[in-house]
Every structure is written in structure tokens, then in C-alpha cells.
PDB file of N, CA and C in Angstrom:
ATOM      1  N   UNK A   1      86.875  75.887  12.017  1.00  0.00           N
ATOM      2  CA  UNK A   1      85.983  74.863  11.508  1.00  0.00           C
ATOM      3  C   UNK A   1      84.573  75.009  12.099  1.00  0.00           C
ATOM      4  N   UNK A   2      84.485  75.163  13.497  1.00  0.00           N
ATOM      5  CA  UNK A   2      82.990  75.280  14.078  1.00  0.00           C
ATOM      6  C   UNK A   2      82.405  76.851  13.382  1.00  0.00           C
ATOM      7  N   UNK A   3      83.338  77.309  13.247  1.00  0.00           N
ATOM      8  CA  UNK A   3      82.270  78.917  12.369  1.00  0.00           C
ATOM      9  C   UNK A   3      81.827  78.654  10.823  1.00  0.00           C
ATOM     10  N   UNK A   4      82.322  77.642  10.571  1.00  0.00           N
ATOM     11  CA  UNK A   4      81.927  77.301   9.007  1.00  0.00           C
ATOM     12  C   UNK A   4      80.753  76.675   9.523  1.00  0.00           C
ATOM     13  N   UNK A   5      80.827  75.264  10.676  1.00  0.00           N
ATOM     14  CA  UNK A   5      79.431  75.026  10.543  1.00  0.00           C
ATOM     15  C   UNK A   5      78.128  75.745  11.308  1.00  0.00           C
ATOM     16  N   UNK A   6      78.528  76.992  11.608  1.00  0.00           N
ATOM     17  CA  UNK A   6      77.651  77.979  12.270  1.00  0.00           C
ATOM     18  C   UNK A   6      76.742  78.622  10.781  1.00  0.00           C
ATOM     19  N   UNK A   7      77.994  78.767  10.274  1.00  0.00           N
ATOM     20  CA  UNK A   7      77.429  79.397   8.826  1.00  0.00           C
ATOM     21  C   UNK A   7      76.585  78.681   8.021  1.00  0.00           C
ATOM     22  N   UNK A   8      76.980  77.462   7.700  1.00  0.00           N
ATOM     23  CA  UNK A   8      76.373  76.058   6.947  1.00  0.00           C
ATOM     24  C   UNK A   8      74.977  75.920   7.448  1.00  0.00           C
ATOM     25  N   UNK A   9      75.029  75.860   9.250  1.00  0.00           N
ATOM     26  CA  UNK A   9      73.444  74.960   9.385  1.00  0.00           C
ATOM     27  C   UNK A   9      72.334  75.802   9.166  1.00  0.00           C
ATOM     28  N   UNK A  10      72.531  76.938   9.143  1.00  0.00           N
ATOM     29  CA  UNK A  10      71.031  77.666   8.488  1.00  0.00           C
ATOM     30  C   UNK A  10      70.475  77.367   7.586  1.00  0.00           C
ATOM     31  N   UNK A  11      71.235  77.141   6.200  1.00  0.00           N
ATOM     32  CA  UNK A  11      70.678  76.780   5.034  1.00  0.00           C
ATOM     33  C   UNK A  11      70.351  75.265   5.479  1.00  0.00           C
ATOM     34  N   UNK A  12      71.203  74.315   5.813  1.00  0.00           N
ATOM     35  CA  UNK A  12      70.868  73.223   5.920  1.00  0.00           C
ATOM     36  C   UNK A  12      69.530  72.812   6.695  1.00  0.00           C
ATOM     37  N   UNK A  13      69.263  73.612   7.934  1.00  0.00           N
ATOM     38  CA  UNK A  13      68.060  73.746   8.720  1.00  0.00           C
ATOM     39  C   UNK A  13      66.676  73.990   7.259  1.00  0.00           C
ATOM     40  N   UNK A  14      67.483  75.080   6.748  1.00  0.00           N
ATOM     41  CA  UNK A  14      66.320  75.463   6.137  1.00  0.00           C
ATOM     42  C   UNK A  14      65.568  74.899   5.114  1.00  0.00           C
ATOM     43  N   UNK A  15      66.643  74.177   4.136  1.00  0.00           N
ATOM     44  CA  UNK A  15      66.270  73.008   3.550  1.00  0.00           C
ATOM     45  C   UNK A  15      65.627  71.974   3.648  1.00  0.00           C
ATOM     46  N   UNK A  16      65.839  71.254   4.930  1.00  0.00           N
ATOM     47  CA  UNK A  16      65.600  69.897   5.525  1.00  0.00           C
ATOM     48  C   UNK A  16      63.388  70.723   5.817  1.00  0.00           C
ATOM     49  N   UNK A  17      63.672  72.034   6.270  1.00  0.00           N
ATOM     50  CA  UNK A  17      62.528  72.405   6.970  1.00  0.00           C
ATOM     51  C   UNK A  17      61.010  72.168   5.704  1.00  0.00           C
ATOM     52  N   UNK A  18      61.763  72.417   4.076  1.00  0.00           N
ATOM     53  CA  UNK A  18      60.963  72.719   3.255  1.00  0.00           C
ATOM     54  C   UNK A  18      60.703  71.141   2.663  1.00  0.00           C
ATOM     55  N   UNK A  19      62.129  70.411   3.310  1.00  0.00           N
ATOM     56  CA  UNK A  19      61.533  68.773   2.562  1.00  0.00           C
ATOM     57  C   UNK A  19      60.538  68.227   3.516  1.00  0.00           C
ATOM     58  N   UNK A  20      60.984  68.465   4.911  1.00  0.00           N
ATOM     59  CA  UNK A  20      59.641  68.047   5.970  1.00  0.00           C
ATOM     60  C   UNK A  20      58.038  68.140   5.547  1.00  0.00           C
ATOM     61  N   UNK A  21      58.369  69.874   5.251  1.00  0.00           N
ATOM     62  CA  UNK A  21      57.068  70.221   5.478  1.00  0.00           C
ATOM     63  C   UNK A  21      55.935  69.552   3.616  1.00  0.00           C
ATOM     64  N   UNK A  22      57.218  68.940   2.779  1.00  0.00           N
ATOM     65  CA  UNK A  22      56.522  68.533   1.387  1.00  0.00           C
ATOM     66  C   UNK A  22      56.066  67.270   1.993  1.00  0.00           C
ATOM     67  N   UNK A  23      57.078  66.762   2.763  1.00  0.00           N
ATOM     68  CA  UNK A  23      56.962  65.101   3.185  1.00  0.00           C
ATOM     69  C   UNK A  23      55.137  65.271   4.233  1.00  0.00           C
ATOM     70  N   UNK A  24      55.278  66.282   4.766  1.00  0.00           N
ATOM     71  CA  UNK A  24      53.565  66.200   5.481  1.00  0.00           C
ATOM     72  C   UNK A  24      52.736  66.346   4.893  1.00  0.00           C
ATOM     73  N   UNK A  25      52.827  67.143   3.624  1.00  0.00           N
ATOM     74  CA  UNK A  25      51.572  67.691   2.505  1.00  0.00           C
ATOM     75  C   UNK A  25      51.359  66.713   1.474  1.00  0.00           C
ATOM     76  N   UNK A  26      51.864  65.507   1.525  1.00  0.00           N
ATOM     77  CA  UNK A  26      51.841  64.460   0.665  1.00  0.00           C
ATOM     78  C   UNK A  26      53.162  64.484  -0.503  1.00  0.00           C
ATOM     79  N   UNK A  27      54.078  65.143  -0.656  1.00  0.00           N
ATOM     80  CA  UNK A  27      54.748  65.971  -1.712  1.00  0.00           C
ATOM     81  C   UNK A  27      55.892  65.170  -1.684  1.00  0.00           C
ATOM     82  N   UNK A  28      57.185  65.063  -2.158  1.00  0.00           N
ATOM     83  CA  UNK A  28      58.274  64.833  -2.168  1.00  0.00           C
ATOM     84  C   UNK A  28      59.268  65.645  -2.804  1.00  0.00           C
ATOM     85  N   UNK A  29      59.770  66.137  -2.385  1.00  0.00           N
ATOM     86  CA  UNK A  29      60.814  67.512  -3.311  1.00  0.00           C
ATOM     87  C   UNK A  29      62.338  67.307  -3.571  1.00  0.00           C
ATOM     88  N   UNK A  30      62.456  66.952  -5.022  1.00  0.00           N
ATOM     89  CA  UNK A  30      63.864  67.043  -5.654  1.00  0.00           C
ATOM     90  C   UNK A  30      64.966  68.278  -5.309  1.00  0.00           C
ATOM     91  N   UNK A  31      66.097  68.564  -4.958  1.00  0.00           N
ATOM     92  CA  UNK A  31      67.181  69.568  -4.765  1.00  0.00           C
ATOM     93  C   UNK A  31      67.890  69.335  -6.134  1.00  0.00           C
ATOM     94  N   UNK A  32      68.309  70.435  -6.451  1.00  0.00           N
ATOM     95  CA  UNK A  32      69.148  70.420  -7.213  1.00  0.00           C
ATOM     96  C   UNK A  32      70.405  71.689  -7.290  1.00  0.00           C
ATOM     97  N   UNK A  33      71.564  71.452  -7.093  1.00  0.00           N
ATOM     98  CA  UNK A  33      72.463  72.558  -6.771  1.00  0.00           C
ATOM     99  C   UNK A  33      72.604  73.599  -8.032  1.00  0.00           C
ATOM    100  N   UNK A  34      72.696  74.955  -7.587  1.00  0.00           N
ATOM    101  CA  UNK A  34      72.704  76.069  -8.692  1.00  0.00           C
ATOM    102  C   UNK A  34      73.286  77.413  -7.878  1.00  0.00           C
ATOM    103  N   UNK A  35      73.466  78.434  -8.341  1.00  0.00           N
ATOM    104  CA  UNK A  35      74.106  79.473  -8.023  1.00  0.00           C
ATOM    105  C   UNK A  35      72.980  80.432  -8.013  1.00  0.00           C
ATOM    106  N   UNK A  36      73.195  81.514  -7.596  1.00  0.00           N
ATOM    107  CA  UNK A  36      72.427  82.654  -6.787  1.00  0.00           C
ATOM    108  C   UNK A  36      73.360  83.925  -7.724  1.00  0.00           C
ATOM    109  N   UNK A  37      72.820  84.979  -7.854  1.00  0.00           N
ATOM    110  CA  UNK A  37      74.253  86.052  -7.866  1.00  0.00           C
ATOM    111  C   UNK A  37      74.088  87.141  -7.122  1.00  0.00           C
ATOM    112  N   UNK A  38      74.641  87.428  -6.160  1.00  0.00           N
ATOM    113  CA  UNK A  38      74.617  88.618  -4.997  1.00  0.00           C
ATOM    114  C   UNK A  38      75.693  89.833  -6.049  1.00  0.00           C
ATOM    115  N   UNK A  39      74.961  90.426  -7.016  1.00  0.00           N
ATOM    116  CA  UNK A  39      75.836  91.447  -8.220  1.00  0.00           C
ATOM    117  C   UNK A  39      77.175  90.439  -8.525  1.00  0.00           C
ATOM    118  N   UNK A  40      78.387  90.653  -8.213  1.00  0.00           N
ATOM    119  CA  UNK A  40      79.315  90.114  -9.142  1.00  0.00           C
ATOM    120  C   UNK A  40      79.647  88.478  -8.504  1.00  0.00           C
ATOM    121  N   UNK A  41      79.114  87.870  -7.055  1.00  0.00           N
ATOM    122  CA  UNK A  41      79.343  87.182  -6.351  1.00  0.00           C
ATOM    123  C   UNK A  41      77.945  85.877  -6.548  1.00  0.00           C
ATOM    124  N   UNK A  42      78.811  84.794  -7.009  1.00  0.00           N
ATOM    125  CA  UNK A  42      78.310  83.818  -7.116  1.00  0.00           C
ATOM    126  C   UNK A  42      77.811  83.361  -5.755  1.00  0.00           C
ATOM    127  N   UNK A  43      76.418  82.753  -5.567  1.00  0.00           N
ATOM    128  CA  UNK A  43      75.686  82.132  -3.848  1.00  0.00           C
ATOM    129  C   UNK A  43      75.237  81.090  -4.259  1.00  0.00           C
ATOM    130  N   UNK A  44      76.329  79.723  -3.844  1.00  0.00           N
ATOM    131  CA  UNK A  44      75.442  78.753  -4.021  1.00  0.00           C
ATOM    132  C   UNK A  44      74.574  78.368  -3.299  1.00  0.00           C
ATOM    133  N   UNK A  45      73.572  77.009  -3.870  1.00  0.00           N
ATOM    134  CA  UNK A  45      72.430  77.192  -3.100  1.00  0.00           C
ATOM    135  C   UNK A  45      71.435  75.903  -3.848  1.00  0.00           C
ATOM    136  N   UNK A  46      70.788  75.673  -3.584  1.00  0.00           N
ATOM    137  CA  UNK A  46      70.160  74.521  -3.486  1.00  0.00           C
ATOM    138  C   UNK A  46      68.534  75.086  -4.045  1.00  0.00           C
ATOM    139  N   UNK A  47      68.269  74.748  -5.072  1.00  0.00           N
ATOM    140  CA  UNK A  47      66.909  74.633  -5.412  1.00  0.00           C
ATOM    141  C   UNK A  47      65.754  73.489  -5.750  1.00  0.00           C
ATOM    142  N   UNK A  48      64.690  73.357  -5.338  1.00  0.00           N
ATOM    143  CA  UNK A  48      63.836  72.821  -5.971  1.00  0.00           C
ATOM    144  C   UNK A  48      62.607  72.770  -6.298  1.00  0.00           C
ATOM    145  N   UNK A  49      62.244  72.006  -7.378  1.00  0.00           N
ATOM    146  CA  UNK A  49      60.741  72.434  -8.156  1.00  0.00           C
ATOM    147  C   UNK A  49      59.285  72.974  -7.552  1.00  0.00           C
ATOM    148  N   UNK A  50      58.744  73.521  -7.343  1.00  0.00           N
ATOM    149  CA  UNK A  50      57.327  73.519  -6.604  1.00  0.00           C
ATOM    150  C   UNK A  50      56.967  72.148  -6.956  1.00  0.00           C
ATOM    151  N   UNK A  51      56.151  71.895  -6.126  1.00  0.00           N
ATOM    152  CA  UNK A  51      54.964  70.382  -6.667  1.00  0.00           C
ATOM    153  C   UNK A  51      53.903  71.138  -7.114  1.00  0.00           C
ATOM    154  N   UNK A  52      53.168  69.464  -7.812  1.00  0.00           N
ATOM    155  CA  UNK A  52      52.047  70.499  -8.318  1.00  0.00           C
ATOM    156  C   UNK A  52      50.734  70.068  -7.093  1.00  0.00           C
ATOM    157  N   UNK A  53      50.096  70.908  -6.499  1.00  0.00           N
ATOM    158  CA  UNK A  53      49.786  70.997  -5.224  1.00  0.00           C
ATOM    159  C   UNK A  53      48.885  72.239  -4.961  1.00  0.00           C
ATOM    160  N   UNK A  54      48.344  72.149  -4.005  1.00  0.00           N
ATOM    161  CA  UNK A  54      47.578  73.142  -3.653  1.00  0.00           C
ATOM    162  C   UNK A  54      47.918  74.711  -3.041  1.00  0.00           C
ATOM    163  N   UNK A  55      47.328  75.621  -3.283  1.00  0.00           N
ATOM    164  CA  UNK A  55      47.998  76.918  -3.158  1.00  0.00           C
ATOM    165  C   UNK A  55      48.347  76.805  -1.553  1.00  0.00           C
ATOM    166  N   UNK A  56      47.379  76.401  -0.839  1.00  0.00           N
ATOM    167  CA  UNK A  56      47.933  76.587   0.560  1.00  0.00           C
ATOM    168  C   UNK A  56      49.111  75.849   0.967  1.00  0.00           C
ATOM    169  N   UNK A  57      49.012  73.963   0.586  1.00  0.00           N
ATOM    170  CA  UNK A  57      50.341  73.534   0.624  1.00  0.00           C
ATOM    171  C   UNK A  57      51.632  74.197   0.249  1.00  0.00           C
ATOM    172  N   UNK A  58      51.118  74.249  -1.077  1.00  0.00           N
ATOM    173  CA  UNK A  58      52.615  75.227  -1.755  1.00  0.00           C
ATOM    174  C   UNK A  58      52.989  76.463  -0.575  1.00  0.00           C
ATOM    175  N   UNK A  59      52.325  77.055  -0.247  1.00  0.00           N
ATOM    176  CA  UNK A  59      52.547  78.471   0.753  1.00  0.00           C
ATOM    177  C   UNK A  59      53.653  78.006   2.150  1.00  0.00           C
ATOM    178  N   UNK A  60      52.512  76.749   2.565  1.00  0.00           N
ATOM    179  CA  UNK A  60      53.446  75.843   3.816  1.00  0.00           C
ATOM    180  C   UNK A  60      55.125  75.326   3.596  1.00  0.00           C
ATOM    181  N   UNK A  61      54.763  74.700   2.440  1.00  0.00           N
ATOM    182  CA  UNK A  61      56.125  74.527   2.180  1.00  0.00           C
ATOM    183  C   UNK A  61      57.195  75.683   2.103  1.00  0.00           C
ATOM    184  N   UNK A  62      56.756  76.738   1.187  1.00  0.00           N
ATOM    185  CA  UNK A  62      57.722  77.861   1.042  1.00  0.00           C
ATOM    186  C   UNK A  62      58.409  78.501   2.309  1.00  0.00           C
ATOM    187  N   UNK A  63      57.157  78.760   3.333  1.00  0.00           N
ATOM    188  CA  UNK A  63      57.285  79.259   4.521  1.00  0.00           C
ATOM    189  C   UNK A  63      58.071  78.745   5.170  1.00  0.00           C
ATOM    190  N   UNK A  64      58.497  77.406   5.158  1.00  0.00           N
ATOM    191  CA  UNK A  64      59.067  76.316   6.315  1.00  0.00           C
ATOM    192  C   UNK A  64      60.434  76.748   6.242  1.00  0.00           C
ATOM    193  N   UNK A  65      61.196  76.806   5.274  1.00  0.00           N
ATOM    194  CA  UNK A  65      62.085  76.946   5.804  1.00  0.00           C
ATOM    195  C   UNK A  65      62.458  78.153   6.385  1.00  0.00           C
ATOM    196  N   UNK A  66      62.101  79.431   5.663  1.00  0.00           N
ATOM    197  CA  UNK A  66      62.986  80.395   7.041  1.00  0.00           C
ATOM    198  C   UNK A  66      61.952  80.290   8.189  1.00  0.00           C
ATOM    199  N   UNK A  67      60.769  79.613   8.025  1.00  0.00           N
ATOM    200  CA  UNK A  67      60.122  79.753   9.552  1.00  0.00           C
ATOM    201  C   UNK A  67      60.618  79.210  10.631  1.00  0.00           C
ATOM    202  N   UNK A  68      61.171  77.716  10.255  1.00  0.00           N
ATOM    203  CA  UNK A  68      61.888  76.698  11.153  1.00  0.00           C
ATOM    204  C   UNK A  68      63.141  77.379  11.174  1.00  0.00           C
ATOM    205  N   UNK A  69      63.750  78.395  10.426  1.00  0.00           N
ATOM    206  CA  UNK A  69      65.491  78.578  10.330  1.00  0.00           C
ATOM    207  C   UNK A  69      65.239  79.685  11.654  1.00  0.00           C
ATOM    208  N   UNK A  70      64.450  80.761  10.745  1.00  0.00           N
ATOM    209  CA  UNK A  70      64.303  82.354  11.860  1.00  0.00           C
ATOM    210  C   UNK A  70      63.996  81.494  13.407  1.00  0.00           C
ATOM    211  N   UNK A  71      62.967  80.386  13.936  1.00  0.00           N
ATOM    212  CA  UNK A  71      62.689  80.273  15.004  1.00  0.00           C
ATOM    213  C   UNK A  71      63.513  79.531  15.916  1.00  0.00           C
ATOM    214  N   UNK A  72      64.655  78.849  15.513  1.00  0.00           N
ATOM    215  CA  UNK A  72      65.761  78.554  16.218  1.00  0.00           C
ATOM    216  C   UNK A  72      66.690  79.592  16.755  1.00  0.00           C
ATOM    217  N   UNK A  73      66.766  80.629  15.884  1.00  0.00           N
ATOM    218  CA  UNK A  73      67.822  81.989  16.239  1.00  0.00           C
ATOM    219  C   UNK A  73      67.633  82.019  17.515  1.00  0.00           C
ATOM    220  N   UNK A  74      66.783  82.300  18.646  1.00  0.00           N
ATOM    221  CA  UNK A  74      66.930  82.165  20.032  1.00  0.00           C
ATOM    222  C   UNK A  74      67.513  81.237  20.646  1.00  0.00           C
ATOM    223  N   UNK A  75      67.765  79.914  20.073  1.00  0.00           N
ATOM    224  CA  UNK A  75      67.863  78.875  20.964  1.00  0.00           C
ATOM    225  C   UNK A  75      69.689  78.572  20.775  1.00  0.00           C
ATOM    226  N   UNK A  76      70.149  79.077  19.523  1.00  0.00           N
ATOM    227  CA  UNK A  76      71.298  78.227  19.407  1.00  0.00           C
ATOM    228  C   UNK A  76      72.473  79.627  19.496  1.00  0.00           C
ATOM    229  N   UNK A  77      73.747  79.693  19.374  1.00  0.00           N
ATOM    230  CA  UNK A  77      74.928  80.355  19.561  1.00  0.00           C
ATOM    231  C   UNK A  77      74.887  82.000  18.291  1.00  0.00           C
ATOM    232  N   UNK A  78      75.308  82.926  18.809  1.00  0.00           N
ATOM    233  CA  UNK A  78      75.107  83.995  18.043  1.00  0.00           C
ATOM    234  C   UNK A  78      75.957  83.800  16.570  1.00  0.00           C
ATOM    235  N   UNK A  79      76.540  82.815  16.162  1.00  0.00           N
ATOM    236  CA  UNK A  79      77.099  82.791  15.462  1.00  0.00           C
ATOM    237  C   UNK A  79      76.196  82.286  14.147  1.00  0.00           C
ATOM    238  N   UNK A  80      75.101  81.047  14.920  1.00  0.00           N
ATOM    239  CA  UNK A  80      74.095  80.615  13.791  1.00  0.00           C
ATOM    240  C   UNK A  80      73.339  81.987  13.798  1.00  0.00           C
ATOM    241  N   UNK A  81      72.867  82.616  14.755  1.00  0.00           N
ATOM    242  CA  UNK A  81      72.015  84.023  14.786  1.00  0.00           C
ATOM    243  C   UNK A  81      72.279  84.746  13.148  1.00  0.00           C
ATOM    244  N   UNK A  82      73.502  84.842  13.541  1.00  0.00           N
ATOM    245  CA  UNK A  82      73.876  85.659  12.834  1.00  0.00           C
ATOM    246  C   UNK A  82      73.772  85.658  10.989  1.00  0.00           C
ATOM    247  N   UNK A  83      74.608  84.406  11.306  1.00  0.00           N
ATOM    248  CA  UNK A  83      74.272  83.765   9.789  1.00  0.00           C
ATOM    249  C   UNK A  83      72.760  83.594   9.318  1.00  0.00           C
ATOM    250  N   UNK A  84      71.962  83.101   9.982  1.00  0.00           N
ATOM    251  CA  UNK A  84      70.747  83.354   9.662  1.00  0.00           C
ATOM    252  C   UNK A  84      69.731  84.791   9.294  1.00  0.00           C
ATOM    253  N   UNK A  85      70.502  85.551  10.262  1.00  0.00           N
ATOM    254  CA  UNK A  85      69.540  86.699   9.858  1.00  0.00           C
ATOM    255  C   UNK A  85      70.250  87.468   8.683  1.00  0.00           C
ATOM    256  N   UNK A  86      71.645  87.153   8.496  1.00  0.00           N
ATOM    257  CA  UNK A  86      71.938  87.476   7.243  1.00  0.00           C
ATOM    258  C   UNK A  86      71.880  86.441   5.953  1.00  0.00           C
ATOM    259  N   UNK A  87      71.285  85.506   6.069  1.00  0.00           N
ATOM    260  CA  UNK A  87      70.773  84.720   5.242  1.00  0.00           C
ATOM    261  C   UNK A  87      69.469  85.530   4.572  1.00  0.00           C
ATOM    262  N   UNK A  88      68.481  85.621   5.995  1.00  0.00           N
ATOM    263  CA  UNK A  88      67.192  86.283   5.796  1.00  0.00           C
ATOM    264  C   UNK A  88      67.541  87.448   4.916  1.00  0.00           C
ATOM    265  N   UNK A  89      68.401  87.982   5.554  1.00  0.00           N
ATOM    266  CA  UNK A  89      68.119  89.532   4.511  1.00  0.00           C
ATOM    267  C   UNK A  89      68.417  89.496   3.431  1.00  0.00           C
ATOM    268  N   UNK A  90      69.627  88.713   2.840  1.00  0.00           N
ATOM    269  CA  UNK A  90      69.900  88.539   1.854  1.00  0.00           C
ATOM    270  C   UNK A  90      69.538  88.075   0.589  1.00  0.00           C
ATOM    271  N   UNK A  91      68.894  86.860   1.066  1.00  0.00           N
ATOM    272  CA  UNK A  91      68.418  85.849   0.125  1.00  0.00           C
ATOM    273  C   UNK A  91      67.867  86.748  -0.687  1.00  0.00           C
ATOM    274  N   UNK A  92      66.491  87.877  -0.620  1.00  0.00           N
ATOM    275  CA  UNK A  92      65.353  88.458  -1.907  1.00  0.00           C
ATOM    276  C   UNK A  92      66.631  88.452  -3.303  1.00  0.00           C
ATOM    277  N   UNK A  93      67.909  89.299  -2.920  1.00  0.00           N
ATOM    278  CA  UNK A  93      68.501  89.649  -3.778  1.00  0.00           C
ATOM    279  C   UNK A  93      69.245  88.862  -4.335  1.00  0.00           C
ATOM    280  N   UNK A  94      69.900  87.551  -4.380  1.00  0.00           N
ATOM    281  CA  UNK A  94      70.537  86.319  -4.694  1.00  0.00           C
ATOM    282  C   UNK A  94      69.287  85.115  -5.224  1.00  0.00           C
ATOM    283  N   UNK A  95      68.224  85.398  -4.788  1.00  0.00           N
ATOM    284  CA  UNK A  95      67.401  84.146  -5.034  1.00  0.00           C
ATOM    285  C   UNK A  95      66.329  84.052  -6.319  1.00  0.00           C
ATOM    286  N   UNK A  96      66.455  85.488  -7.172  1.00  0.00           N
ATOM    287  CA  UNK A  96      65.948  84.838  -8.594  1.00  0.00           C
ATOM    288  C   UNK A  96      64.377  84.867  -8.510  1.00  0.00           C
ATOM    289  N   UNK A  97      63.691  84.045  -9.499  1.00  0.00           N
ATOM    290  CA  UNK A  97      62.533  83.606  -9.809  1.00  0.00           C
ATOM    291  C   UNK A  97      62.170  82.526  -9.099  1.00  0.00           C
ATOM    292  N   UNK A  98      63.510  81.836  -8.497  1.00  0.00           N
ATOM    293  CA  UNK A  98      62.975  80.587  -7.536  1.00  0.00           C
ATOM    294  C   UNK A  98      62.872  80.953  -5.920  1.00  0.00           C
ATOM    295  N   UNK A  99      62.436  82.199  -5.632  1.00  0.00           N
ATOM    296  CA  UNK A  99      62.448  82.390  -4.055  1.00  0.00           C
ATOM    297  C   UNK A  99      61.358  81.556  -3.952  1.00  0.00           C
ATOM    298  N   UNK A 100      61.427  81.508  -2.502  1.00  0.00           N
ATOM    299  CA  UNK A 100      60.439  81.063  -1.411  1.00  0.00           C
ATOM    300  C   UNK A 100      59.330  81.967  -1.441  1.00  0.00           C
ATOM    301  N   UNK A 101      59.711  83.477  -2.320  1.00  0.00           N
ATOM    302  CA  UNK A 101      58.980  84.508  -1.499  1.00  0.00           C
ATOM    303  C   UNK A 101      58.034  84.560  -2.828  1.00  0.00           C
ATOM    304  N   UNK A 102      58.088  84.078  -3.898  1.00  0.00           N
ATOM    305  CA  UNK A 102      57.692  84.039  -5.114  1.00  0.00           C
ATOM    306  C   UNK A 102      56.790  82.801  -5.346  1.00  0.00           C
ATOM    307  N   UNK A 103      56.731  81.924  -4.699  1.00  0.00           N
ATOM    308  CA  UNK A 103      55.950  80.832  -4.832  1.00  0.00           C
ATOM    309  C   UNK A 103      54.508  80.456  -4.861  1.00  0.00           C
ATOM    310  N   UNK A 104      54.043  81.845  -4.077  1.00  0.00           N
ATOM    311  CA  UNK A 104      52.458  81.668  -3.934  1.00  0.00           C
ATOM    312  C   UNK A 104      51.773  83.544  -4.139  1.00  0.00           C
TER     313      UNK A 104
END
């Protein structure tokens, strides 16, 4: 059970990191659950809309979450490490037209 939530809090970190950082830029950001496809393997996953907002906000927001996810990896158990940096690598190829990395 504790390795599931080793696995879990990255995304969850990372999420919470991108509603923070809308909640400081004036923004408020809807989630909405959807799938990813890693080739034949469904990734669920949590998306939501850009605001309509300024290029730099928009950038902040995108950034937040793996910035806040990647900068915990030192602090917490190799197990979140882990999951996270294979989050990081992974995501370009599961995450579509709605990356983070696509936003600005």
C-alpha cells in the first residue's frame, strides 16, 4: 500500500503545484480526468484547460508542476524519486497536445 502512494504523490504534487501556481496568477483551473496512451497502454491522468492569460503566466503555470514535483526528489524516499523521474521522462510520450511542454 505505501508503494502505491509513493507512486500516486508525484502526480498529485504535481497537480496541486499547477492549481497553486493558477490560484497566484489570478486564474482558477478546472481538472478533468482522461487517458494518455504510452503505445498500446492506457495513462490516466488529469487534464486541464489553459486560461486565457498571459504568455508568461501561462509558462508559470505549466512549469509548476514538474518544477515543484522534480524539486522535492531530494527531500522525500527513493521510491517517490523514482516515480517521479519516471513520470518526468515519460510524460512527452503519453501526454498528447495537452503537455505542459506545449503550452507556451
Amino acid at each position: 500500500m505505501i508503494y502505491l502512494l509513493w507512486a500516486i504523490l508525484p502526480a498529485v504534487i504535481h497537480e496541486a503545484a499547477h492549481f497553486v501556481a493558477a490560484l497566484l496568477t489570478g486564474n482558477r483551473l478546472k481538472f478533468q480526468f482522461s487517458f494518455g496512451k504510452l503505445g498500446p497502454i492506457p495513462i490516466p491522468r488529469y487534464t486541464w484547460n489553459w486560461p486565457s492569460t498571459t504568455k508568461e503566466k501561462l509558462r508559470f503555470i505549466c512549469q509548476a508542476g514538474f518544477g515543484v514535483e522534480l524539486a522535492l526528489v531530494p527531500f522525500l524516499p527513493w521510491q517517490y524519486q523514482a516515480a517521479a523521474l519516471i513520470h518526468f521522462i515519460i510524460y512527452p510520450w503519453y501526454a498528447g497536445d495537452v503537455s505542459d511542454f506545449n503550452c507556451y
